[in-house]
Protein backbone atom coordinates (compact mmCIF):
# COMPACT_ATOMS: atom_id res chain seq x y z
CA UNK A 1 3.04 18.55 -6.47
CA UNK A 2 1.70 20.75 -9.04
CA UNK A 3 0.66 24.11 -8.54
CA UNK A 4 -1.09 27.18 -10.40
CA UNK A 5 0.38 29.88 -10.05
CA UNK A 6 -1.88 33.78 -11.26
CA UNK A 7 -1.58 37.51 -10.07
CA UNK A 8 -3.38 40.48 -10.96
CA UNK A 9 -0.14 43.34 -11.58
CA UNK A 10 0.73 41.20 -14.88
CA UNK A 11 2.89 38.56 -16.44
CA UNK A 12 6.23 40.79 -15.56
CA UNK A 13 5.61 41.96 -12.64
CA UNK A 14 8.04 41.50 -10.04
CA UNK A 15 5.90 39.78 -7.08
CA UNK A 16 4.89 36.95 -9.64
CA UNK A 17 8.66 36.33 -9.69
CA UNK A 18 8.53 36.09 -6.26
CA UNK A 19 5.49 33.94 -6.19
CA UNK A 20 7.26 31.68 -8.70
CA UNK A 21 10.43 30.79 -6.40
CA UNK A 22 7.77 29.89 -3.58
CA UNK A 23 5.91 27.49 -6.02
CA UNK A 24 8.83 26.14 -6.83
CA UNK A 25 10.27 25.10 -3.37
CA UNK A 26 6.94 24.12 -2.68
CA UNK A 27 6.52 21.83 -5.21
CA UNK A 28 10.31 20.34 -5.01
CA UNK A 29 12.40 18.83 -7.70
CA UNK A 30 9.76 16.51 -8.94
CA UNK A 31 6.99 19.02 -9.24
CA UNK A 32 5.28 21.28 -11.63
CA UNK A 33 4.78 24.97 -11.59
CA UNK A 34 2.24 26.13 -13.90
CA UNK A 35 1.79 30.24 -14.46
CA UNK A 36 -1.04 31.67 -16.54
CA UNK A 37 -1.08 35.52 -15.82
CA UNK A 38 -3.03 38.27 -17.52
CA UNK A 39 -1.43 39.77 -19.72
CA UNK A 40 -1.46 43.56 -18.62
CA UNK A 41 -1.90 44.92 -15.13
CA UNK A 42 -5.92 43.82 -13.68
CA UNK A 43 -5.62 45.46 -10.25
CA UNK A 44 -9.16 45.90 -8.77
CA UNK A 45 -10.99 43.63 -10.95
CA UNK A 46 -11.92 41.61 -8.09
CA UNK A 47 -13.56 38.25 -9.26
CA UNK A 48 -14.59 39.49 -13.16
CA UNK A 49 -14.78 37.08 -15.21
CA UNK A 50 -14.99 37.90 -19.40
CA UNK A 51 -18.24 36.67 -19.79
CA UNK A 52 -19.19 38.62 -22.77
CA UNK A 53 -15.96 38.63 -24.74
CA UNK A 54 -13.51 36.26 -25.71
CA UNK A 55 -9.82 36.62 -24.12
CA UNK A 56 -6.67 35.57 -26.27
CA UNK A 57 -4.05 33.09 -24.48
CA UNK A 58 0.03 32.90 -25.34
CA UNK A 59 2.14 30.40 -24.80
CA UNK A 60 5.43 32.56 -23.59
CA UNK A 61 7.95 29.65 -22.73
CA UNK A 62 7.48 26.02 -21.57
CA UNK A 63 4.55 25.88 -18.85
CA UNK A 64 4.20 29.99 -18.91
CA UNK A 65 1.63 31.30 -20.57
CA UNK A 66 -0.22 35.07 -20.39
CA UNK A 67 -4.28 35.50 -20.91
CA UNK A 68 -5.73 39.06 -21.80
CA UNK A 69 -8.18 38.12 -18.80
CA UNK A 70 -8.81 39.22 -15.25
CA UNK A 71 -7.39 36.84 -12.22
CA UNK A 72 -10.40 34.88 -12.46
CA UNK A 73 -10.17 34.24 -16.14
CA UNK A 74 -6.52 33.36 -15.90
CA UNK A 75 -7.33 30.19 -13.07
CA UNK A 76 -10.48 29.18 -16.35
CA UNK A 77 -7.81 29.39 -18.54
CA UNK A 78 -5.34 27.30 -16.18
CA UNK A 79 -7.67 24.74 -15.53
CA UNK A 80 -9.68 23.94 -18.64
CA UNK A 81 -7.17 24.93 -21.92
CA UNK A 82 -3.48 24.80 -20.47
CA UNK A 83 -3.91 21.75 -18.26
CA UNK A 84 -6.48 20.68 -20.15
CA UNK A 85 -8.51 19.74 -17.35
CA UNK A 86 -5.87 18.36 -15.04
CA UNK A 87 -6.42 19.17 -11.66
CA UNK A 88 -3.28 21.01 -9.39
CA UNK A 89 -3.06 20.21 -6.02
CA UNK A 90 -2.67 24.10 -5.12
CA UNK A 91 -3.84 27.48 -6.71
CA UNK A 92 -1.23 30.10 -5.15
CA UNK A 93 -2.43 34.39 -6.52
CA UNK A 94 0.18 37.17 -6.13
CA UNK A 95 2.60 38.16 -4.41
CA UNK A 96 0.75 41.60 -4.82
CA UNK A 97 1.97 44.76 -4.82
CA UNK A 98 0.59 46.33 -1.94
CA UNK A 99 -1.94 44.95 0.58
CA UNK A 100 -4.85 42.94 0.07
CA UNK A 101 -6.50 43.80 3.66
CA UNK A 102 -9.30 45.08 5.61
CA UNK A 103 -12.01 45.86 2.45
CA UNK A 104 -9.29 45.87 -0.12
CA UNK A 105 -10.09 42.51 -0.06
CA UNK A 106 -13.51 43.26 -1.87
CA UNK A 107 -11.53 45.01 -4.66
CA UNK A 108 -8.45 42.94 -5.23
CA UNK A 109 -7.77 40.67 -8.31
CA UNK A 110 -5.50 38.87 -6.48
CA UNK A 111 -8.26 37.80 -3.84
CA UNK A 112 -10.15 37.03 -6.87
CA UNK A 113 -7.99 34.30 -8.55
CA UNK A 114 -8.17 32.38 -5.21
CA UNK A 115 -11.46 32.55 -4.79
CA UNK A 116 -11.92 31.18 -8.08
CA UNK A 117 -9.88 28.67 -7.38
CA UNK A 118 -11.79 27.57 -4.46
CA UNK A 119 -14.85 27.70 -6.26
CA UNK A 120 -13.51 24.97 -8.43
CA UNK A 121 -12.90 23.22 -5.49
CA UNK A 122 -9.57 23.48 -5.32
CA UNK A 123 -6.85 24.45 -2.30
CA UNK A 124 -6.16 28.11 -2.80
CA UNK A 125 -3.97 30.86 -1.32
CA UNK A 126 -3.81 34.60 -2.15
CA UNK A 127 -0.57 36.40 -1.18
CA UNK A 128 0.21 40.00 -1.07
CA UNK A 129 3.14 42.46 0.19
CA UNK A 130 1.93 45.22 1.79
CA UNK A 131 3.73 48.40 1.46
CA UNK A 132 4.78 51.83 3.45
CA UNK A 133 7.26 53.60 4.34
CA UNK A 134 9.57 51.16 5.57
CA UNK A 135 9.88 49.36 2.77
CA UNK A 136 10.18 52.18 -0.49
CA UNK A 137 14.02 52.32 0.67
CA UNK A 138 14.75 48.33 0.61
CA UNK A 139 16.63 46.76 -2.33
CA UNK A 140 13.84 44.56 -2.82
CA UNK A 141 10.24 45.67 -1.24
CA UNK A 142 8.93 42.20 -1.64
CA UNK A 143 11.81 41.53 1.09
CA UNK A 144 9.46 40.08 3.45
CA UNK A 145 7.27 37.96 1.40
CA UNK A 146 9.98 36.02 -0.16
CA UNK A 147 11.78 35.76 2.74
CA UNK A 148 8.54 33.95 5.09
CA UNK A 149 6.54 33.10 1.86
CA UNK A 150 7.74 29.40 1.53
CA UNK A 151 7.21 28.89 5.35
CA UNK A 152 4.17 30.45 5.71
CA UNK A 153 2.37 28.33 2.41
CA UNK A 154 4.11 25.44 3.85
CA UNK A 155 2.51 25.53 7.36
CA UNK A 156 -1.15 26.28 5.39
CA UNK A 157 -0.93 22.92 3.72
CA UNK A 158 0.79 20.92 6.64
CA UNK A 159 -1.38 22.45 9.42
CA UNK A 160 -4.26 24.38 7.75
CA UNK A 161 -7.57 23.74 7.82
CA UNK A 162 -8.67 22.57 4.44
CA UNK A 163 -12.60 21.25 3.91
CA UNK A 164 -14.55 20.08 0.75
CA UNK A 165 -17.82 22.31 1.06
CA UNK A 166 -19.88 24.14 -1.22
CA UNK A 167 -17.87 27.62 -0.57
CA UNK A 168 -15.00 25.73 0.60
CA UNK A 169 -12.30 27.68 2.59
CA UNK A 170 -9.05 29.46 0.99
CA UNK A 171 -6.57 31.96 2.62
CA UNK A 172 -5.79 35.60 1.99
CA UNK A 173 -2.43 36.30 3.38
CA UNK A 174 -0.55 39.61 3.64
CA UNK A 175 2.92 40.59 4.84
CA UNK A 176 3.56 43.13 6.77
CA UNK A 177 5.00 46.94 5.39
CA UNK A 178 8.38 46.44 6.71
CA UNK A 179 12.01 43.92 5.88
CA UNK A 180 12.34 40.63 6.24
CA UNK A 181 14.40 40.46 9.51
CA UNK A 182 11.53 43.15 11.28
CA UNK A 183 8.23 40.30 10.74
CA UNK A 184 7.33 39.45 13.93
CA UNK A 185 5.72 36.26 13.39
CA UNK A 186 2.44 34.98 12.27
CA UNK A 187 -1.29 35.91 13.36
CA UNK A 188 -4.54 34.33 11.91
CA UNK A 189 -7.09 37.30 11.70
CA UNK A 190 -10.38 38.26 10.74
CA UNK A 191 -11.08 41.12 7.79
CA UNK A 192 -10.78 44.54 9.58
CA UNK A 193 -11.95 47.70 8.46
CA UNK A 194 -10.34 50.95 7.68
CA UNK A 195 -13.00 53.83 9.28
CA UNK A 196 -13.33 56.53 7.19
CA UNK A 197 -11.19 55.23 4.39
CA UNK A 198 -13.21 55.41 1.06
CA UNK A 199 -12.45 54.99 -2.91
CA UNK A 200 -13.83 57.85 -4.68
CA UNK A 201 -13.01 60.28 -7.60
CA UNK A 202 -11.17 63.08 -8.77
CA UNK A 203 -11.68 65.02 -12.08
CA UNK A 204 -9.16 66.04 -14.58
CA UNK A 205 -9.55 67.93 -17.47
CA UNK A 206 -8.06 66.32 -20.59
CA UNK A 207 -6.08 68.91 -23.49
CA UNK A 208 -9.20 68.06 -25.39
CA UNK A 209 -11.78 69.80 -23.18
CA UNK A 210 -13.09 66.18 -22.27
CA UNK A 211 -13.68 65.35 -18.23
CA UNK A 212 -11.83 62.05 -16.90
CA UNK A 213 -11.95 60.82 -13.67
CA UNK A 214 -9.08 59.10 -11.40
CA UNK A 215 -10.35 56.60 -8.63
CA UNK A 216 -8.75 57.82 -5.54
CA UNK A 217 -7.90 55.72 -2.53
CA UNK A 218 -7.84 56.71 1.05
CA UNK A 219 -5.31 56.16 3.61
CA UNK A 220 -3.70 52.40 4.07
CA UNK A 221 -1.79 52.98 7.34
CA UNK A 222 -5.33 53.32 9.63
CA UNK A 223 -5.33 51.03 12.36
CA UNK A 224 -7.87 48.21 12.43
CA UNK A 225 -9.61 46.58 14.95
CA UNK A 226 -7.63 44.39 17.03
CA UNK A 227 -7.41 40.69 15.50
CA UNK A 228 -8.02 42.23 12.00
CA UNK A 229 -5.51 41.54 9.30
CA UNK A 230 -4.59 45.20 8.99
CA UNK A 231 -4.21 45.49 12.31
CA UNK A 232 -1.47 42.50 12.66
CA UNK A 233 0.12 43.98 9.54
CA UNK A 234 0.64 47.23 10.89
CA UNK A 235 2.07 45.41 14.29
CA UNK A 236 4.79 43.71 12.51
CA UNK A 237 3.07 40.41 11.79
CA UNK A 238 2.17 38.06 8.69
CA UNK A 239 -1.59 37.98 8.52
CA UNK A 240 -3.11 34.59 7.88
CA UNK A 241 -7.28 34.80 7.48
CA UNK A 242 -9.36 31.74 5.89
CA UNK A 243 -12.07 33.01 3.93
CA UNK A 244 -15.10 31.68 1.80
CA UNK A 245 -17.55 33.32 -0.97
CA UNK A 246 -20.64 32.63 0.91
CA UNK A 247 -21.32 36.19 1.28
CA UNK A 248 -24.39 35.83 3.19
CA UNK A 249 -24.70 37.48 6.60
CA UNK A 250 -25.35 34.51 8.73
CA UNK A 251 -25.47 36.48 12.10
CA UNK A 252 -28.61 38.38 10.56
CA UNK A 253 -30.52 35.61 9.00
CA UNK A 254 -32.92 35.11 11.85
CA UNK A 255 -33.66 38.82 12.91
CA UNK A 256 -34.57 39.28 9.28
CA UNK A 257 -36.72 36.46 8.98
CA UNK A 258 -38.10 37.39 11.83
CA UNK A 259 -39.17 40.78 10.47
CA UNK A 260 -39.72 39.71 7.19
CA UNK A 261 -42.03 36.53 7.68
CA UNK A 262 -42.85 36.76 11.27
């Protein structure tokens, strides 16, 4: 098997390692595991692509190579330079640091190298570790996604559902905020929602007189609605929820039409 491996935290960071090991017991002995990463951290890019400037690529050792590109970028520059238009039979994103649930999801990078991925029609999964306070004092935070990682990617491909269409399906997974021995299992789940829980601003003041501006995030511990990924998360379990770009809202199509056209 050959797989394509991306994240959005960066060609060092430490859940790509993670996400590396996986792809390689995935792919066995006889396989190929193929990382292009950006080069420097792209957390919240979402799906951006560089459509208006060029990105440079590096080759950093024998089938590793780092792209000054967004998620997105880095599965264009996987597919079409590095393996030269070879297809792999799986596009794996993350392990991220921190969770890629409820409408994170809109935000994340990681999210957005799968769905890229699926948009070139291939088999995609997005993986992220969520963190809290049960896991800031563990020798390893990632604890619980390299621990189920292999088993849960495993039972995507043996058992998942996998279809060819236009927005064809891929997975978002996310591990729960807690060690490896404490996951309770595995729940497939729908996107929740965090009420109340916004991005926004906050102004600083630079030495020079000049006004920057932090994005701020809200609370991540917020119970969801029951079923929700957040919500299984929180619970103790691995959240497993297929997803597609088709971001139309199906279940108002007709009363728009309705008042639209009627």
């Amino acid at each position: 098997m050959k797989i394509l491996v991306t994240n959005d935290d960066g060609i060092n960071a430490p859940g790509l390692a993670v996400l590396e090991s996986i792809a390689a017991e995935i792919a066995g002995p006889e396989g190929e595991v193929w990382v292009v990463a950006p080069a420097f951290e792209q957390s919240g890019v979402a799906h951006k692509i560089s459509y208006t400037h060029p990105m440079m690529i590096a080759r950093l050792a024998p089938r590793r190579y780092a792209a000054e590109g967004s998620p997105a970028d880095c599965v264009l520059a996987g597919l079409y330079d590095v393996l030269q238009g070879g297809r792999p039979d799986l596009v794996l994103s993350g392990v991220n640091r921190g969770n890629n649930a409820a409408e994170n999801v809109m935000y994340s990078g990681t999210v957005g190298g799968a769905l890229e991925a699926a948009l070139q029609g291939l088999p995609a999964i997005a993986l992220s570790q969520y963190f809290g306070p049960r896991t800031q004092d563990l020798a390893d935070p990632f604890e619980a996604a390299a621990r189920h990682g292999t088993d849960v990617v495993r039972r995507l491909l043996d058992r998942g559902l996998w279809d060819a269409g236009d927005y064809r399906l891929f997975y978002n997974v996310n591990f729960p905020p807690m060690g490896a021995d404490e996951v309770k299992g595995l729940r497939v789940t729908t996107q929740g929602y965090r009420k109340d829980t916004f991005f926004g601003v906050e102004p600083h003041i630079s030495p020079s007189g000049r006004k920057f501006l932090w994005i701020t995030g809200g609370p991540q511990h917020l119970p969801t609605a029951p079923g929700t990924d957040a919500a299984a998360n929180l619970e103790g379990y691995i959240s497993v929820t297929p997803m597609r770009a088709d971001l139309t809202a199906h279940d108002a199509v007709d009363a728009v039409r309705d008042r639209l056209e009627g």
